[in-house]
N, C-alpha and C. Protein backbone atom coordinates (compact mmCIF):
# COMPACT_ATOMS: atom_id res chain seq x y z
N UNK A 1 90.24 156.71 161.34
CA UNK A 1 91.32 157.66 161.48
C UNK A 1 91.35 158.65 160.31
N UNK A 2 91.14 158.11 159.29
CA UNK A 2 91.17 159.32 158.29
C UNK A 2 90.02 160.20 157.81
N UNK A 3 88.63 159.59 158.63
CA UNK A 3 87.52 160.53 158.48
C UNK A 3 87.87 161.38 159.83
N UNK A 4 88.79 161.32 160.61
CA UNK A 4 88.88 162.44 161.51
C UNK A 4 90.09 163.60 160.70
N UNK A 5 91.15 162.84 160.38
CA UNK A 5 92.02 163.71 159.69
C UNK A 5 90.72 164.49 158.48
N UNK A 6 90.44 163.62 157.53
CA UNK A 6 89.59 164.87 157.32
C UNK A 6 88.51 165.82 157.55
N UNK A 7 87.80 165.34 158.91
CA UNK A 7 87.39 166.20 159.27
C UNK A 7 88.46 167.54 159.89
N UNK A 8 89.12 167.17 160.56
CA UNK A 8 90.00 168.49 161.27
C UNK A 8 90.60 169.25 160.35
N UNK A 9 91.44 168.74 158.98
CA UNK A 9 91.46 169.43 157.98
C UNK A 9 90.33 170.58 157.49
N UNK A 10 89.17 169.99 157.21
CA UNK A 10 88.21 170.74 156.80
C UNK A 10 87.41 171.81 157.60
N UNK A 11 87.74 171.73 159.13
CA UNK A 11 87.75 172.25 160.00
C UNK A 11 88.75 173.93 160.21
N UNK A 12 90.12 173.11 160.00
CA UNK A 12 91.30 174.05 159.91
C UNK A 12 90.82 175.23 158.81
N UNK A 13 90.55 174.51 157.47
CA UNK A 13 90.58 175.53 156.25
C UNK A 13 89.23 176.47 156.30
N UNK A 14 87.98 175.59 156.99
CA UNK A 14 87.37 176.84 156.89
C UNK A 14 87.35 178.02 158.20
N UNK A 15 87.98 177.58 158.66
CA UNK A 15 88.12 178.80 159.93
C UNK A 15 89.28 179.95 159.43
N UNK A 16 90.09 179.53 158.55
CA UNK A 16 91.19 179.96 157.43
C UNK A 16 90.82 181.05 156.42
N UNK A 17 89.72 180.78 156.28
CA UNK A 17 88.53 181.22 155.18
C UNK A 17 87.36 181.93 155.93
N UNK A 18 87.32 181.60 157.17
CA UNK A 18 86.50 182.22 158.10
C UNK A 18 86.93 183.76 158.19
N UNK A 19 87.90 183.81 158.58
CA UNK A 19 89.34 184.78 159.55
C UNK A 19 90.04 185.68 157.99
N UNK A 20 89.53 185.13 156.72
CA UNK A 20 89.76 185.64 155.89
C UNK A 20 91.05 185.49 155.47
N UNK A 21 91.92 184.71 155.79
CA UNK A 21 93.47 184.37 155.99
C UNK A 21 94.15 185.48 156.02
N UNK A 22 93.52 186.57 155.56
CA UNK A 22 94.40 187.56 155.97
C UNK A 22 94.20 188.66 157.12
N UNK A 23 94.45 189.11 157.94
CA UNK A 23 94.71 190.02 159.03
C UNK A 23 95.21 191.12 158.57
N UNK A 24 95.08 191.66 157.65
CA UNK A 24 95.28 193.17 157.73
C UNK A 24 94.81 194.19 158.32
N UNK A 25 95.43 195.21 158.49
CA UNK A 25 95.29 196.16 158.57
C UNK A 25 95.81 197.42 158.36
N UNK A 26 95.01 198.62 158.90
CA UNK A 26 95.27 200.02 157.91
C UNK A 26 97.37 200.18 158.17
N UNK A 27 98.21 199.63 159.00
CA UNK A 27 98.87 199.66 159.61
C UNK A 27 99.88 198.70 158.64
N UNK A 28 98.89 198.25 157.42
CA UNK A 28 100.00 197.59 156.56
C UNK A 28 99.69 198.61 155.08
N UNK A 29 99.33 199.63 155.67
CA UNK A 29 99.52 200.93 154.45
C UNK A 29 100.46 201.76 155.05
N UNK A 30 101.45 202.12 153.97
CA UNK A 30 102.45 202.41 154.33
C UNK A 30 102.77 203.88 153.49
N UNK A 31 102.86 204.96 153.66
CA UNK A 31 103.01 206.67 153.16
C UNK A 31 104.78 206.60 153.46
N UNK A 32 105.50 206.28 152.43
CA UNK A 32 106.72 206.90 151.96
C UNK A 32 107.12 208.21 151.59
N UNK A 33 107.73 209.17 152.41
CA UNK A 33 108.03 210.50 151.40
C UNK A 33 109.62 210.73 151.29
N UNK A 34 109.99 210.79 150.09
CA UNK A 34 111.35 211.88 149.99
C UNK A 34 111.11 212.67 148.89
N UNK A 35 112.21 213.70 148.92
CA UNK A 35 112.80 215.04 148.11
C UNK A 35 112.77 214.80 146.67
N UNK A 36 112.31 214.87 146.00
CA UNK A 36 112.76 214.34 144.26
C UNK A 36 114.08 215.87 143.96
N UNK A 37 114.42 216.51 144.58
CA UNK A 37 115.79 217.29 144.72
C UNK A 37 114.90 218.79 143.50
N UNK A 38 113.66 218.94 143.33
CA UNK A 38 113.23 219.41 142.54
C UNK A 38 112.30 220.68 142.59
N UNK A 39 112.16 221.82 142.31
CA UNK A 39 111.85 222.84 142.92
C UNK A 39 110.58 223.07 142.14
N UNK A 40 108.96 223.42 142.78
CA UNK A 40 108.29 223.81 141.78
C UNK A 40 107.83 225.58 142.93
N UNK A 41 107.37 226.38 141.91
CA UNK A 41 107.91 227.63 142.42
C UNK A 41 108.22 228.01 144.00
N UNK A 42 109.63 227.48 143.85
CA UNK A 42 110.48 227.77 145.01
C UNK A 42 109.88 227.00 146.23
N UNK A 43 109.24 225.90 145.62
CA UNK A 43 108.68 225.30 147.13
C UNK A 43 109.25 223.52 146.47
N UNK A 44 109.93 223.20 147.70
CA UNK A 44 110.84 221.27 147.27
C UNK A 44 109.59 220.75 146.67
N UNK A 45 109.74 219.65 146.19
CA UNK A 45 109.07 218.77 145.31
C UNK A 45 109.11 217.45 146.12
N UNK A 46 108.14 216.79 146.46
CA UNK A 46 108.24 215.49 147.79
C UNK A 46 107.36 214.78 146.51
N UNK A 47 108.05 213.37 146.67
CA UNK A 47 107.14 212.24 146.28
C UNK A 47 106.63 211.23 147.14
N UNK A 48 105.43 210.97 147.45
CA UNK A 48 105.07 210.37 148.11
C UNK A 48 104.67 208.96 147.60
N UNK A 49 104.96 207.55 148.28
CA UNK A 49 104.83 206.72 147.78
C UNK A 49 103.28 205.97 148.47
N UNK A 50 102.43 205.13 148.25
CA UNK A 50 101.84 204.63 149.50
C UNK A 50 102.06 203.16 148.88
N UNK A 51 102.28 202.26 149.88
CA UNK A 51 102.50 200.80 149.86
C UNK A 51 101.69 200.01 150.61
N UNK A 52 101.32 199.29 149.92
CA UNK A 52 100.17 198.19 150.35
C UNK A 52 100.92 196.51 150.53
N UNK A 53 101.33 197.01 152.20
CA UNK A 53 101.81 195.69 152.61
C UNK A 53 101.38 194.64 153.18
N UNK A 54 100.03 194.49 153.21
CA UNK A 54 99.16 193.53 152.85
C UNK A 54 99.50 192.68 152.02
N UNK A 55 98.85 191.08 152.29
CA UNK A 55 98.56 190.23 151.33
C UNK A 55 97.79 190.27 150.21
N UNK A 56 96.95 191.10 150.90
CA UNK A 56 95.25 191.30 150.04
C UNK A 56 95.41 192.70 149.15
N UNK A 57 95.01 192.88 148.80
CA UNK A 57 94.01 193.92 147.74
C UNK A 57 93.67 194.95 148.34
N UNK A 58 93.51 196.19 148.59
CA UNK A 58 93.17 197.07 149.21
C UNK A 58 92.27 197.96 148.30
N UNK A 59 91.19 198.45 148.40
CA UNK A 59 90.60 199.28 147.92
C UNK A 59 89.73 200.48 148.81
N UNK A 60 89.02 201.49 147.98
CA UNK A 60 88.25 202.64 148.61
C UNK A 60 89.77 203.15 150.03
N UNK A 61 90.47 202.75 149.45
CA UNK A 61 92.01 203.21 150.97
C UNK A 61 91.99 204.94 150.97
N UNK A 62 91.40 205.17 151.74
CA UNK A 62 91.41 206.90 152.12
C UNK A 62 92.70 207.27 153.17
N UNK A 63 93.32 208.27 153.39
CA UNK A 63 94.28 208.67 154.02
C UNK A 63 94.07 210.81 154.39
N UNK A 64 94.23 210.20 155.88
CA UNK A 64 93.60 211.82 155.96
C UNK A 64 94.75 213.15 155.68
N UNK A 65 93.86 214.08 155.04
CA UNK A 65 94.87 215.18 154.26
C UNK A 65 94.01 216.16 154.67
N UNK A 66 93.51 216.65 156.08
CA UNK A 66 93.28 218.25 156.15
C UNK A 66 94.32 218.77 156.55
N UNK A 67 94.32 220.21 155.66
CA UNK A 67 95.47 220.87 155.43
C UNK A 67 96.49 220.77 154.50
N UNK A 68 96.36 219.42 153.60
CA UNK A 68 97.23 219.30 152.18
C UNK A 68 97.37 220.63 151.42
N UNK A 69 98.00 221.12 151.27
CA UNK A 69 98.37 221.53 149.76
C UNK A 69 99.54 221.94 149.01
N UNK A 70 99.20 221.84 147.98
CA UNK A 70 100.55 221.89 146.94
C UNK A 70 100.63 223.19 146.04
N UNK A 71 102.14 223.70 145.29
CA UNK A 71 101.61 224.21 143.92
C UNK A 71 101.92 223.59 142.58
N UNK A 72 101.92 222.01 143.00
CA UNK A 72 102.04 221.89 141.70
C UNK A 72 100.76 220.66 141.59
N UNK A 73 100.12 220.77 140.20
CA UNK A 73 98.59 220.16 139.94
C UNK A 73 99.57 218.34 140.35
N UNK A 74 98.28 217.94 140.61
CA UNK A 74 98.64 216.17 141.26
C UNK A 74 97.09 215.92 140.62
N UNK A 75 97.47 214.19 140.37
CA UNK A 75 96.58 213.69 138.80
C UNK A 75 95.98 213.24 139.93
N UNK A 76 94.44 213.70 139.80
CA UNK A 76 93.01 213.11 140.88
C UNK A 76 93.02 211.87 140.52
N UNK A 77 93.34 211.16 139.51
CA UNK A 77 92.99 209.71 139.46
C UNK A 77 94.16 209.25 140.51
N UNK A 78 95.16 209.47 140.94
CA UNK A 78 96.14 208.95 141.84
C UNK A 78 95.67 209.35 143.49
N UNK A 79 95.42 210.87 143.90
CA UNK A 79 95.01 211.21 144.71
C UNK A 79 94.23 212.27 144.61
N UNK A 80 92.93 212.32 145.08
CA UNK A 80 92.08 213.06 145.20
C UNK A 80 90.95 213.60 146.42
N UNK A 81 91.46 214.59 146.33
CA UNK A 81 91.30 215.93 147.93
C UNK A 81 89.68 215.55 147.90
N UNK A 82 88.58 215.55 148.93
CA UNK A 82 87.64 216.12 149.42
C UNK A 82 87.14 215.94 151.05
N UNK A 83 87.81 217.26 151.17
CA UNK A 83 87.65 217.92 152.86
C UNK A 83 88.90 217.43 153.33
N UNK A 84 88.42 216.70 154.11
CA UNK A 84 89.95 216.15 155.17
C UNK A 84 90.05 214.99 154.65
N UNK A 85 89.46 214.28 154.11
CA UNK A 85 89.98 212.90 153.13
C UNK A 85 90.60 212.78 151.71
N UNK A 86 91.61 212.32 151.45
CA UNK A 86 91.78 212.14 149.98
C UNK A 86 91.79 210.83 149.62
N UNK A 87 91.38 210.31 148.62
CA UNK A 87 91.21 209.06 147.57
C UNK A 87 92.00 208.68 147.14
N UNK A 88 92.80 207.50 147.11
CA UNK A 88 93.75 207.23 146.55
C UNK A 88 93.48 206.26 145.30
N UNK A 89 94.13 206.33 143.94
CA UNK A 89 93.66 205.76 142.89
C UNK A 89 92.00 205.62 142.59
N UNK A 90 91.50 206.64 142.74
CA UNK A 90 89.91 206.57 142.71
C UNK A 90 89.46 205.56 143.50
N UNK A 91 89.89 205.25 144.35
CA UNK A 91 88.94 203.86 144.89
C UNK A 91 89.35 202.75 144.36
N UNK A 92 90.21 202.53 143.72
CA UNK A 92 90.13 201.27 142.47
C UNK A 92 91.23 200.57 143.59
N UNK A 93 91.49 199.17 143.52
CA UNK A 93 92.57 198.24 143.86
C UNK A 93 93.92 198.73 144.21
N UNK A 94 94.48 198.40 145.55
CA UNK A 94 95.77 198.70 145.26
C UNK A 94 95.94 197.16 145.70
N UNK A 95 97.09 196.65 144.66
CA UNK A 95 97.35 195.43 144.84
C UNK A 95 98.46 195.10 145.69
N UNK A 96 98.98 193.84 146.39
CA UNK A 96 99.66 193.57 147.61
C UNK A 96 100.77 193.80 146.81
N UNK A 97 101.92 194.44 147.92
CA UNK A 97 103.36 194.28 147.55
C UNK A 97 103.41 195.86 146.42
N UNK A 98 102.45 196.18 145.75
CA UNK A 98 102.80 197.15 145.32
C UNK A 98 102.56 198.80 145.48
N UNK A 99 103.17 199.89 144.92
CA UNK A 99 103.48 201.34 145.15
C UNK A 99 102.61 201.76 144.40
N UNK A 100 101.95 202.81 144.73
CA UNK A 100 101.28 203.96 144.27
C UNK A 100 102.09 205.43 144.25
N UNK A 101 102.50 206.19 143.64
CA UNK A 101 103.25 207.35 143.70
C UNK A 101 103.02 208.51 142.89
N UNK A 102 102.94 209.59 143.79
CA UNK A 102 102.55 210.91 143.05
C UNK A 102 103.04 212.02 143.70
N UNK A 103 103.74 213.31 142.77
CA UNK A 103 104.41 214.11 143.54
C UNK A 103 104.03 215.30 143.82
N UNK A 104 104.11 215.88 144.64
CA UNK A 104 103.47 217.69 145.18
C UNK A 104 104.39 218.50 145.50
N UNK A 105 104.50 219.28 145.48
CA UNK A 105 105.21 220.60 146.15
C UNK A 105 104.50 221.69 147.21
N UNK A 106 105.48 221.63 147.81
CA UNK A 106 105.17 222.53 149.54
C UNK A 106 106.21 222.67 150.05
N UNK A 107 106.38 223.63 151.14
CA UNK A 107 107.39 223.88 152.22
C UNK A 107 107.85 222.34 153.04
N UNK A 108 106.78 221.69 153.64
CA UNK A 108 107.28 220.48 154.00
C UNK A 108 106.90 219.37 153.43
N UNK A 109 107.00 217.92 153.88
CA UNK A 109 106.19 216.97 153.75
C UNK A 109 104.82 217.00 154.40
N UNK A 110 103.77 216.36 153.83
CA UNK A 110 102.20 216.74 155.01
C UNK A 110 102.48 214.87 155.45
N UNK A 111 101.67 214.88 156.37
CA UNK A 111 101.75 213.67 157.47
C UNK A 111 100.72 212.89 156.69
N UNK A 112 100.75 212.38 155.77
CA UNK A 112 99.58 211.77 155.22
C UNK A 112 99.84 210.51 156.24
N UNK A 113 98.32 209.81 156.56
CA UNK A 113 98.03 208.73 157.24
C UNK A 113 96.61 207.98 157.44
N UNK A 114 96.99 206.86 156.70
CA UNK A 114 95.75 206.05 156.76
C UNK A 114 94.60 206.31 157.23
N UNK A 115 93.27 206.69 156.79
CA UNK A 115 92.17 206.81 157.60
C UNK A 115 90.78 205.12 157.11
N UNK A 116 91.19 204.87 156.39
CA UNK A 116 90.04 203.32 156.22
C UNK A 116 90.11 202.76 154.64
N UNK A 117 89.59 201.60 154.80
CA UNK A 117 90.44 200.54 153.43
C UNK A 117 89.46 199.96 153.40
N UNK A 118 88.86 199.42 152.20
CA UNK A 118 88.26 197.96 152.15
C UNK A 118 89.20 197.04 151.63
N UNK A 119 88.89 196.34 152.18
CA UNK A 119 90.56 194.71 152.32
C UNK A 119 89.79 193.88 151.06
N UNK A 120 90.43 193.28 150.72
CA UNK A 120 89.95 191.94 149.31
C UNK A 120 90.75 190.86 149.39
N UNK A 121 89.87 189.99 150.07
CA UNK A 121 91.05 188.82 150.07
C UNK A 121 89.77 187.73 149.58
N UNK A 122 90.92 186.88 148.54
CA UNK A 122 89.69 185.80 147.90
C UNK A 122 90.38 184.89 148.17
């Protein structure tokens, strides 16, 4: 009886480990925007947040931005434009549960939205 319990145990965990225990997806990145009430020349000031509601680690997380732009400079290590993709934190980790945030100015908010992630789950 208990070389079956541990077999099915050992069974359970690596299919656990198989499946990566986590199931994410781009759909647990999350683009927050409001008003910071702040004007940069005469165009609102939006901060955008992105949240990684994932368990895991998210990295290389791109989010498509043709047609972004701002007039006020935004730090490339946070987000960074090329073509219709921008980079978020250079590629580097965004860790679970937490915010990334950086602010622009324009007439509206732009629709930023997930375009592909590499997941990290150990």
């Amino acid at each position: 009886m208990a070389t079956t319990l541990t077999f099915f145990f050992a069974v359970l965990f690596l299919a656990l480990i198989g499946q990566g225990y986590c199931q994410c997806t781009l759909a647990d990145v999350k683009i927050i925007q409001t008003q910071t009430g702040k004007t940069v020349e005469n165009k609102p000031e939006w901060k955008a947040t992105v949240q990684n509601d994932c368990i895991c680690t998210q990295s290389d997380l791109k989010l498509s931005c043709d047609g972004f732009q701002t007039v006020e400079a935004v730090d490339s290590s946070l987000i960074a434009k090329t073509g219709a993709e921008c980079l978020i934190n250079g590629g580097q980790p965004v860790a679970s549960s937490s915010n990334l945030s950086f602010n622009y100015a324009w007439d509206t908010s732009f629709p930023f939205k997930p375009l592909s992630t590499q997941i990290n789950c150990s």
